[in-house]
C-alpha atoms as a PDB file:
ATOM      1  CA  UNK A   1     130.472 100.878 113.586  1.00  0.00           C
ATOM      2  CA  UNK A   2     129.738 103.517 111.151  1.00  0.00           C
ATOM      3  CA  UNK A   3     127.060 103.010 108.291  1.00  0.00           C
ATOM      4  CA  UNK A   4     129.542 102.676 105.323  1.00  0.00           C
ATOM      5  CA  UNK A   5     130.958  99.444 107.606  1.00  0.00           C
ATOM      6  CA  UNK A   6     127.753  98.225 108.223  1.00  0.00           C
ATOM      7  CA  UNK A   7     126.607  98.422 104.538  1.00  0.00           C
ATOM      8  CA  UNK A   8     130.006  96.637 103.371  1.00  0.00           C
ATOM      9  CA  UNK A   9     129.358  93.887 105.485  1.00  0.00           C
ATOM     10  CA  UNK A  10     125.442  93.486 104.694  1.00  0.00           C
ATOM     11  CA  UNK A  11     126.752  93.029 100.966  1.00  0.00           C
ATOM     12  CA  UNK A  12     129.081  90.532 101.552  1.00  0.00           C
ATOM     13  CA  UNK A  13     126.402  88.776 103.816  1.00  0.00           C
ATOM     14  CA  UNK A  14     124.315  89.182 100.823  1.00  0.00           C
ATOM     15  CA  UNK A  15     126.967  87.826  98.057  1.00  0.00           C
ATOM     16  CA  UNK A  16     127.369  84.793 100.881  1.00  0.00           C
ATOM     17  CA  UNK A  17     124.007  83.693 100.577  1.00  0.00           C
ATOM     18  CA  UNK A  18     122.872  85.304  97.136  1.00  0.00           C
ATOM     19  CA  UNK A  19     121.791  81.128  96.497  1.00  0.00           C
ATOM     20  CA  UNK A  20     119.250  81.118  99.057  1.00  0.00           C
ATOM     21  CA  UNK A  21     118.177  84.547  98.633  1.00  0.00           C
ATOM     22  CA  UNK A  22     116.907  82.816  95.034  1.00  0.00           C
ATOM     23  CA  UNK A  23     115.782  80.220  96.237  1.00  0.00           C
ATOM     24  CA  UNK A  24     113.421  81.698  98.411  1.00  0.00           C
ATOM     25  CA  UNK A  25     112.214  84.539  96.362  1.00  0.00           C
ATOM     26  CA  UNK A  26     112.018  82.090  93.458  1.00  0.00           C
ATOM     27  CA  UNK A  27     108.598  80.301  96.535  1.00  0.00           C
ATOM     28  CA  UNK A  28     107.188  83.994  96.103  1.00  0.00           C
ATOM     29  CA  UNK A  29     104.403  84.875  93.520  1.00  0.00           C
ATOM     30  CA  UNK A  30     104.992  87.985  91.471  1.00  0.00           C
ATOM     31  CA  UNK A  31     102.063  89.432  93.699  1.00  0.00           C
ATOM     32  CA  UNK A  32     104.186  88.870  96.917  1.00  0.00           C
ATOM     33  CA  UNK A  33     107.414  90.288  95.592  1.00  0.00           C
ATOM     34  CA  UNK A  34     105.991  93.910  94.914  1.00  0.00           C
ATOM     35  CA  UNK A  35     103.774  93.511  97.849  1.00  0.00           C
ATOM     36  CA  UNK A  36     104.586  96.118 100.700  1.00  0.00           C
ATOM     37  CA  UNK A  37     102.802  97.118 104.405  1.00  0.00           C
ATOM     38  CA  UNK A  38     102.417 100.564 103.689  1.00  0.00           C
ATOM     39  CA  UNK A  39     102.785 102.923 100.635  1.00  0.00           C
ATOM     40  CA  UNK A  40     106.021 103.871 102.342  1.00  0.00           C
ATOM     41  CA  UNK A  41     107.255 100.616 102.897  1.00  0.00           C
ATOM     42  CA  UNK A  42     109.923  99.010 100.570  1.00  0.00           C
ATOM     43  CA  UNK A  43     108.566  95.952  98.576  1.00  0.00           C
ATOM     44  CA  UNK A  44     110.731  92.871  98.267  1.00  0.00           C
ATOM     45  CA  UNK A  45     111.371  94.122  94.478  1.00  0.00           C
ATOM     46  CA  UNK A  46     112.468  97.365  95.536  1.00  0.00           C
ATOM     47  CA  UNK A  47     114.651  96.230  98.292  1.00  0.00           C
ATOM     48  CA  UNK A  48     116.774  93.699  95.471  1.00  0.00           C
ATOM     49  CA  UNK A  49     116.524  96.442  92.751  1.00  0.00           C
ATOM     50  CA  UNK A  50     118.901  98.704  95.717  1.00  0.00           C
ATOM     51  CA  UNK A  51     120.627  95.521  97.001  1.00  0.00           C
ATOM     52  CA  UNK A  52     121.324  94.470  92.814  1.00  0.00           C
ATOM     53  CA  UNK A  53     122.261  98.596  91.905  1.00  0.00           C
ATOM     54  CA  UNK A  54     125.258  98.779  95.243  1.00  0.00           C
ATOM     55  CA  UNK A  55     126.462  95.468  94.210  1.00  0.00           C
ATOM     56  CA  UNK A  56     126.686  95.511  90.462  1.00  0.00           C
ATOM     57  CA  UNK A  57     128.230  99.040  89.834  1.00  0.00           C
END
């Protein structure tokens, strides 16, 4: 599976179950959502600001 295939299908995943992706950020304090392991980790913000940019266009 090549990564073009694998992103396709992570988005419609994503689309699937965009209502309980709400839902459970919507649990999260603002302090969780930009909250990441290390400096070069993703946050939870970051990763829906790339997630929200792909499937808007």
């Amino acid at each position: 599976m090549d990564s073009s295939t694998i992103v396709i299908d992570l988005l419609r995943k994503y689309k699937a179950n965009k209502k309980w992706t709400r839902i459970m950020i919507e649990q999260l304090s603002g302090e969780d959502i930009v909250w990441s392991t290390t400096p070069e980790s993703n946050s939870i913000a970051n990763l829906i600001a790339h997630i929200s940019g792909i499937v808007y266009q």
